[in-house]
Structures are given as structure tokens and as C-alpha cells.
Protein backbone atom coordinates (compact mmCIF):
# COMPACT_ATOMS: atom_id res chain seq x y z
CA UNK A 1 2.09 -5.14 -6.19
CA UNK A 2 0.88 -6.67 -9.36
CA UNK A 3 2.70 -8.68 -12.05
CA UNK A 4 4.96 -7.20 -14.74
CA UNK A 5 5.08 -8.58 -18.15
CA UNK A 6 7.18 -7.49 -21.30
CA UNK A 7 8.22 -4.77 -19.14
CA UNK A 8 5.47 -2.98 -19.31
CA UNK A 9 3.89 -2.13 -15.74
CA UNK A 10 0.37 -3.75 -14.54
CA UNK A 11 -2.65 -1.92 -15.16
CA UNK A 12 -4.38 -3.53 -12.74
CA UNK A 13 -6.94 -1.68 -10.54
CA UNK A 14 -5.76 -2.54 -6.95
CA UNK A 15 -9.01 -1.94 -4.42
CA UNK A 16 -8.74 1.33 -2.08
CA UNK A 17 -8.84 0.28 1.96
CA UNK A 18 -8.16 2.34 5.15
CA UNK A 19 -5.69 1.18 7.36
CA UNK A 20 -4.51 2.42 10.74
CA UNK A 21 -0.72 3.15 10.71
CA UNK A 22 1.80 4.16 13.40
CA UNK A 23 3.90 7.11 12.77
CA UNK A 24 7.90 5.45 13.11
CA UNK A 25 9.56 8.49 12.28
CA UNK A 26 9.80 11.96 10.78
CA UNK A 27 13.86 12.61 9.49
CA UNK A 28 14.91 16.02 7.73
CA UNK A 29 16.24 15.65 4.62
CA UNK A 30 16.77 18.72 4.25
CA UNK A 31 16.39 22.65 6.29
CA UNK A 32 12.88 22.66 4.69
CA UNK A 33 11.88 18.74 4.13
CA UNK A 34 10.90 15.78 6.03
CA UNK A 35 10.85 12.23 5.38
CA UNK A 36 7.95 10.30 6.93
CA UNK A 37 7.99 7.02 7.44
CA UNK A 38 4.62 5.09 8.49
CA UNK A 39 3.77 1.54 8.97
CA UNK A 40 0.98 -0.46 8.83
CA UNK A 41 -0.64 -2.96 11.01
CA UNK A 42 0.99 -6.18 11.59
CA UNK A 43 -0.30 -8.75 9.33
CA UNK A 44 -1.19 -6.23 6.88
CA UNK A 45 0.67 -6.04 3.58
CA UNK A 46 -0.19 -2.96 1.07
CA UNK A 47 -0.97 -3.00 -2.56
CA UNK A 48 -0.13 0.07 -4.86
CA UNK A 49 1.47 1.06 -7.73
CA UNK A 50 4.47 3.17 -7.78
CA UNK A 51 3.44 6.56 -8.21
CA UNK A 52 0.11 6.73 -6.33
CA UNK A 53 -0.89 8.67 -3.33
CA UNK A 54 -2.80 7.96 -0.43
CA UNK A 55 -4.75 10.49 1.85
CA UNK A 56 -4.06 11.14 5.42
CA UNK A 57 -6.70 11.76 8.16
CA UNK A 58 -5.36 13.83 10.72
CA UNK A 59 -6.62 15.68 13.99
CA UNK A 60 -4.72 18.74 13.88
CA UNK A 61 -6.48 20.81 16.58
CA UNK A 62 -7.16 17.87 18.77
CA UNK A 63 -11.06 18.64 18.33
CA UNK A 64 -12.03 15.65 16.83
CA UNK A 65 -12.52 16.93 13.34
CA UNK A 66 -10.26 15.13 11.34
CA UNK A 67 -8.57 16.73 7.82
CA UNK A 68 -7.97 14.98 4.51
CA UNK A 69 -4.18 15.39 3.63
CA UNK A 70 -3.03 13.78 0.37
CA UNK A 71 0.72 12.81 -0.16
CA UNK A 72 2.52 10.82 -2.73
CA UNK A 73 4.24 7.53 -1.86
CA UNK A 74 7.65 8.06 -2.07
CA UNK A 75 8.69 4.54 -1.92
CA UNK A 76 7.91 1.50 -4.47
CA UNK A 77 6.37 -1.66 -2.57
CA UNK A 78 8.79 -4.07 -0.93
CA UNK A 79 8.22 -7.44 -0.46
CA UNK A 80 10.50 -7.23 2.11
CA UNK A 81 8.63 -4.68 4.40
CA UNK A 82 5.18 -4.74 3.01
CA UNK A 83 3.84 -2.86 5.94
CA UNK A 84 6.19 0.45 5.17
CA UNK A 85 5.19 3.70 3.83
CA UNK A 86 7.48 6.78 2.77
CA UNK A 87 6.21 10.24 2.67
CA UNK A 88 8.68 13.43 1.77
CA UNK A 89 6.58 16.66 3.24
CA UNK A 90 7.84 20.00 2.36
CA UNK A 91 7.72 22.68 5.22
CA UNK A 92 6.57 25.61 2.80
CA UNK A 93 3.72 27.30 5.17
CA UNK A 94 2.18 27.31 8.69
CA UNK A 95 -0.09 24.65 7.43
CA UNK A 96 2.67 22.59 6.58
CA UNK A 97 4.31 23.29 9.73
CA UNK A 98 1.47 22.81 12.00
CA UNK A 99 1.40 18.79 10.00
CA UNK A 100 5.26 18.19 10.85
CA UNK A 101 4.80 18.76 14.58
CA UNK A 102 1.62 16.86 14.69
CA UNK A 103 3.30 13.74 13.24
CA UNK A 104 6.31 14.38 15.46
CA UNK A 105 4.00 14.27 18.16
CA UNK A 106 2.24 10.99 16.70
CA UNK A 107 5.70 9.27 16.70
CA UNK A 108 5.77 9.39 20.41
CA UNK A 109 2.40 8.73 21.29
CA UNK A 110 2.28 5.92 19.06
CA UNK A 111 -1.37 7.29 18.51
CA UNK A 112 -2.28 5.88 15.02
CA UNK A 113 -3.88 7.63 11.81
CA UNK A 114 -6.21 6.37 9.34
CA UNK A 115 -4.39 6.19 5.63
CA UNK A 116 -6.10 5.53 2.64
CA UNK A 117 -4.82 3.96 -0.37
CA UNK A 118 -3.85 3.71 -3.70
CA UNK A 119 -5.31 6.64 -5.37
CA UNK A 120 -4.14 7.89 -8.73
CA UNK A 121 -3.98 6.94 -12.19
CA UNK A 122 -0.54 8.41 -13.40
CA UNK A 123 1.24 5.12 -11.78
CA UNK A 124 3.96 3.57 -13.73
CA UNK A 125 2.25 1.60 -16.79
CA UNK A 126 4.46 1.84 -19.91
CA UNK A 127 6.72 -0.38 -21.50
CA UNK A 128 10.17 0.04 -20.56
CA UNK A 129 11.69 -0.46 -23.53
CA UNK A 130 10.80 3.01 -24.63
CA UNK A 131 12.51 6.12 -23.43
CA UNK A 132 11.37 7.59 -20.36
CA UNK A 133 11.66 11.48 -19.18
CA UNK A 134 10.88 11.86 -15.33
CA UNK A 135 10.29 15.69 -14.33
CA UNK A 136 9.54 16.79 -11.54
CA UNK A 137 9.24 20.07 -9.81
CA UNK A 138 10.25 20.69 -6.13
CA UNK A 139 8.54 18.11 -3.75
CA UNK A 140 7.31 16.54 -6.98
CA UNK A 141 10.64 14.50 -6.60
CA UNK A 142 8.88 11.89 -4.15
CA UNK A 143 6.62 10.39 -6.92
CA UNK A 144 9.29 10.59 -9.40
CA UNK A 145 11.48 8.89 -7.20
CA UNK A 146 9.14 6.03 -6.52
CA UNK A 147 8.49 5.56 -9.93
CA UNK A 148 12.52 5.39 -10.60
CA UNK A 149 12.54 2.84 -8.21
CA UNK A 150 10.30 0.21 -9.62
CA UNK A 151 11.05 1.09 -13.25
CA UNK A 152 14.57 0.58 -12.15
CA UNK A 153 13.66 -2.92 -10.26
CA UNK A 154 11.66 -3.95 -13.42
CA UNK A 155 14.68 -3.31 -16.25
CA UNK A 156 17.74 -2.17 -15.21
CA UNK A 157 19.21 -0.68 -18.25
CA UNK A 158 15.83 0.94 -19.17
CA UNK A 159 16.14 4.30 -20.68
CA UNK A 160 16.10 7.06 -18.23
CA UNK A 161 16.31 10.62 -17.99
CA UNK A 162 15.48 12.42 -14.95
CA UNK A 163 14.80 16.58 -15.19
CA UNK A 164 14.50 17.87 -11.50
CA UNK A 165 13.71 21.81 -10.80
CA UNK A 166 14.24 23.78 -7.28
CA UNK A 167 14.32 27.12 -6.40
CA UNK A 168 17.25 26.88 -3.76
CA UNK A 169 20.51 24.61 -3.98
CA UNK A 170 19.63 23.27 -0.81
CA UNK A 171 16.65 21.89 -1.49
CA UNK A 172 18.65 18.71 -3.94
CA UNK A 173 18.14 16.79 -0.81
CA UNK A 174 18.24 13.58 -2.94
CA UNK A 175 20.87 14.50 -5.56
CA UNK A 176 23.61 11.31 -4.23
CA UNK A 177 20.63 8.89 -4.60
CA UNK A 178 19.77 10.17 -8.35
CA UNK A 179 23.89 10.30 -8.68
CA UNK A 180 24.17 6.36 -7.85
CA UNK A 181 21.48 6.15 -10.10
CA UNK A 182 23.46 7.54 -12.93
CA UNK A 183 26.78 5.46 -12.10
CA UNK A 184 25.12 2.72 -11.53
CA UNK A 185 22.91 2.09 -14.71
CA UNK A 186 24.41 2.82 -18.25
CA UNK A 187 20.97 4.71 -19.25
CA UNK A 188 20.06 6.81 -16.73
CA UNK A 189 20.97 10.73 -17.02
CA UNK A 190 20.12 13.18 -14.17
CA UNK A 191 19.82 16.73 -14.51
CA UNK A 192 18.91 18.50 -11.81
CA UNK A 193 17.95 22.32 -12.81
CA UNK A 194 18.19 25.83 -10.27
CA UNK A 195 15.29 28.45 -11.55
CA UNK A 196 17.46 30.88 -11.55
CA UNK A 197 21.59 31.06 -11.67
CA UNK A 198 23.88 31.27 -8.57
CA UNK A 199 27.06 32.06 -8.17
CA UNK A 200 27.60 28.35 -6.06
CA UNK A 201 25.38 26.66 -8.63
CA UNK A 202 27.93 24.77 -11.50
CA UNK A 203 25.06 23.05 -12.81
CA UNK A 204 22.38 24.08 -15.19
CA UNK A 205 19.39 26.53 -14.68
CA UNK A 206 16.55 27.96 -15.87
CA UNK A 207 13.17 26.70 -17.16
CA UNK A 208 12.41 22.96 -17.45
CA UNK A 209 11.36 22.73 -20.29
CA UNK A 210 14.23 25.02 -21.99
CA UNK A 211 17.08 22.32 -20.74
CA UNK A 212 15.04 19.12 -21.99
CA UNK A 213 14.47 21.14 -25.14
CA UNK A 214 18.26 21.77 -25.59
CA UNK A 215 18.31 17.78 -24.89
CA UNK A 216 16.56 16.35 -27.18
CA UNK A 217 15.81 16.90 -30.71
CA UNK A 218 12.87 14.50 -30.61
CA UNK A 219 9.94 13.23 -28.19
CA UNK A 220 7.61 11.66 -30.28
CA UNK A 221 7.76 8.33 -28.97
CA UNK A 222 8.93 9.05 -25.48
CA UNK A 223 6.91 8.62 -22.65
CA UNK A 224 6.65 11.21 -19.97
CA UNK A 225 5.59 11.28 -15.98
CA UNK A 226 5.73 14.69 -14.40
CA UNK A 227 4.76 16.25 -10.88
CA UNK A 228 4.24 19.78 -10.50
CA UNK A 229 1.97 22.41 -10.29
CA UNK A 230 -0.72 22.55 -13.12
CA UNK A 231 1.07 25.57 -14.63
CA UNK A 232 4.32 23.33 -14.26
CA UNK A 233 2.83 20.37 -15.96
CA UNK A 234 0.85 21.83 -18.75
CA UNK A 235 3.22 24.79 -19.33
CA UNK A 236 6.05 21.80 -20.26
CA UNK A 237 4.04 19.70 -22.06
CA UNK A 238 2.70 22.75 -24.44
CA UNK A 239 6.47 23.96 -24.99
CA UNK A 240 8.07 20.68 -25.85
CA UNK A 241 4.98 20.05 -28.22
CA UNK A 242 7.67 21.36 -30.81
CA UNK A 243 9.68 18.38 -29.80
CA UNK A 244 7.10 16.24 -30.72
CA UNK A 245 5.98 15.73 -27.37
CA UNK A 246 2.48 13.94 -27.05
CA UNK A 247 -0.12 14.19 -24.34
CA UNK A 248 -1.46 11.11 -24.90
CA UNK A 249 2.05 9.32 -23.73
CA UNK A 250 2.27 12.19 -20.92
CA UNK A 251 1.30 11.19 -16.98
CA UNK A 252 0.70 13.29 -14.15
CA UNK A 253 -2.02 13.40 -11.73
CA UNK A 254 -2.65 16.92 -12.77
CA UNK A 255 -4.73 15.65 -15.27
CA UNK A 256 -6.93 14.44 -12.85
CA UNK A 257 -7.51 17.12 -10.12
CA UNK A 258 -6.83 20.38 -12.59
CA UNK A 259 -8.28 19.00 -16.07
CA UNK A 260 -7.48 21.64 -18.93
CA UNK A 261 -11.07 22.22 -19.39
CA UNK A 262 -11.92 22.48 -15.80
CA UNK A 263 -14.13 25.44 -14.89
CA UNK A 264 -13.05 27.87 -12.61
CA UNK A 265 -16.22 29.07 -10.41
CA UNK A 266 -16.28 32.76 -9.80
């Protein structure tokens, strides 16, 4: 996984490989989302950061053409099962869909899929000692969850605040995990966030970046991961500019696949 010193994460450019994993299992977390768990071959042990992704190669239509899927790694590398990968996949369309029931299938066939890995430069790679804001939007909570993980592993009491958004109440399939979180270390706030207000919602809603704004007075020296849409992640980052938010200590792998200045071909 890479050493850790001063508590601030490696750096280290870990080579990409393709490796043939077995689907073990696909779990609802929740009406609309699935945990997937792969594994490796035996004898194999992965390297990656926490927060990377990896691409899938799946056959959906049994034709022999195979797609490119990309997912982020939900889980932070353990020692202890070094062959184990975590994927949360959202059911939100018939693409989507058509994926679930083709890994379903996989787990039963014990047919493996190629999975490539790490990819991503918005992995955990600041120094813990500074204060951290996670936010993540929907499914985005898989990343940010990884990333908890290991920064958790790494320092303990390291300054964390945690800003998740959903559209439906249902879909806080991992609010008792982020609420053990919060008892369990003296620094870490969660906040989970509903778009809109409900009448069986107690906790807060609205915009993102409106609650973290009523949070915090300042941001200048706060360092910031978030996973969202492009509109999600630059729309935040613009609005708590009057916070004192700065790109430069902002990560999301946004800023790779939708630059700001990216052209849009018509």
C-alpha cells in the first residue's frame, strides 16, 4: 500500500496491472445499491491508494465485445485480505441494471473478469494534521468512505468532517458506519444532507455547499476530497471560495476527466 510518514499519505506512483478476479458476491445495501465484492487471484496481493478506481471489463451481451466500466474502490487495502476488492454500484438506469444481473450471474459461474488497477490521482496524500472536509454526493460515498478508512487507520484523532448529499432518505445506506465513526473518534463530525426537506427527515437539507458554509467560518487551510458530478464538484468549490476555500488543496477526480477548460465538441 505504500509507507506513511508524518502522517501525510505516500505519493508514490503504484504500477497499473490487470488481474482476473472472481465475483464473491453482490449484497444490497440498500432498494437501489449494491455492494460488490471481488477477489483476486490467489497469490496475488493488490497495491492502491485509497481513493482510486479501477476499470472493469465486462461481456454484457455475451458477444464477446467486452465494455470498460470504471468504479471506485470502496475499501482501503488490508493486509489482512490483500486479494479483496469492494465496489458500491448504484442501480440508477437500465445500464446499471443490465451490470447488477451480469455480476449476479458471474457470482455463480465463477466466470472471472479482467480488473484494472489503480487509476486516479485524487488518492489520499495530505498531511493529517490539517483539517479535512470529505463530500460526497450520492454514490460518491464509496471513495469517500475508503478514504475515511485509511485516514482513519493512519491518525485516529485526525480532524474530520464528513458532508454527504442524497436525494431520498433511503439512500443513507451507510449512515451507522459514518455514526460509529463519529462516537468513536473525538474529531470526526458527520452530516449527512437530504436535497430537499421531508416531513420524516430530522436532519439537515438543502445544498452542500450552503450547510458547510453555515459550518465553517474559514477554509483556507483545509484540505478537501469530493466525489460528485462536475457541476457538484466545481459548483462547491466556487461557492465556498468565500470561505476561503482553495483549489489547489481541493481533490476529486473530476479534475481529471471534466477539466474546467475542457472543450465541449459540438
Amino acid at each position: 500500500m505504500g509507507l506513511y510518514m508524518n502522517n501525510t499519505a505516500t505519493t508514490e506512483a503504484l504500477p497499473v496491472f490487470t488481474c482476473a478476479c472472481q465475483i464473491m458476491d453482490v449484497t444490497p445495501l440498500s432498494a437501489n445499491t449494491f455492494q460488490v465484492e471481488l477477489q483476486s487471484p490467489t497469490g496475488t496481493t493488490l497495491r492502491y491508494q485509497a481513493g482510486q478506481y479501477l476499470q472493469l471489463e465486462l461481456d454484457l451481451n455475451d458477444d464477446g465485445q467486452t465494455q470498460s466500466l470504471f468504479y471506485s474502490i470502496a475499501n482501503r487495502f488490508n493486509p489482512e485480505q490483500p486479494r479483496r476488492l469492494e465496489l458500491f454500484i448504484q442501480n440508477s438506469s437500465e445500464l446499471a441494471d443490465k451490470i447488477l444481473k451480469h455480476l449476479s450471474q458471474l457470482t455463480e459461474s465463477n466466470e472471472k473478469v479482467n480488473v484494472t488497477l489503480p487509476m486516479g490521482k485524487a488518492f489520499l496524500q495530505t498531511n493529517l494534521s490539517s483539517t479535512h472536509l470529505f463530500i460526497a454526493a450520492g454514490s460518491g460515498i464509496s471513495k469517500i468512505k475508503c478514504l475515511i478508512e485509511e485516514a482513519l487507520s493512519q491518525k485516529s484523532d485526525a480532524q474530520v468532517n464528513v458532508y454527504w448529499s442524497n436525494k431520498n432518505i433511503d439512500d443513507f445506506y451507510l449512515m451507522e458506519q459514518f455514526q460509529h465513526w463519529a462516537v468513536q473518534n473525538k474529531n470526526f463530525s458527520f452530516t449527512p444532507i437530504l436535497e430537499s426537506p421531508h416531513q420524516y427527515w430530522l436532519g439537515r437539507s438543502g445544498y452542500i455547499y450552503e450547510v458547510i458554509e453555515n459550518d465553517f467560518e474559514r477554509l483556507d487551510e483545509t484540505q478537501v476530497y469530493l466525489c460528485g458530478s462536475p457541476q457538484m464538484v466545481y459548483g462547491t468549490i466556487d461557492k465556498l471560495n468565500s470561505r476561503g476555500l482553495k483549489e489547489n488543496h481541493c481533490y476529486s477526480d473530476v479534475f481529471e476527466y471534466a477539466p474546467r477548460d475542457q472543450k465541449i465538441a459540438i
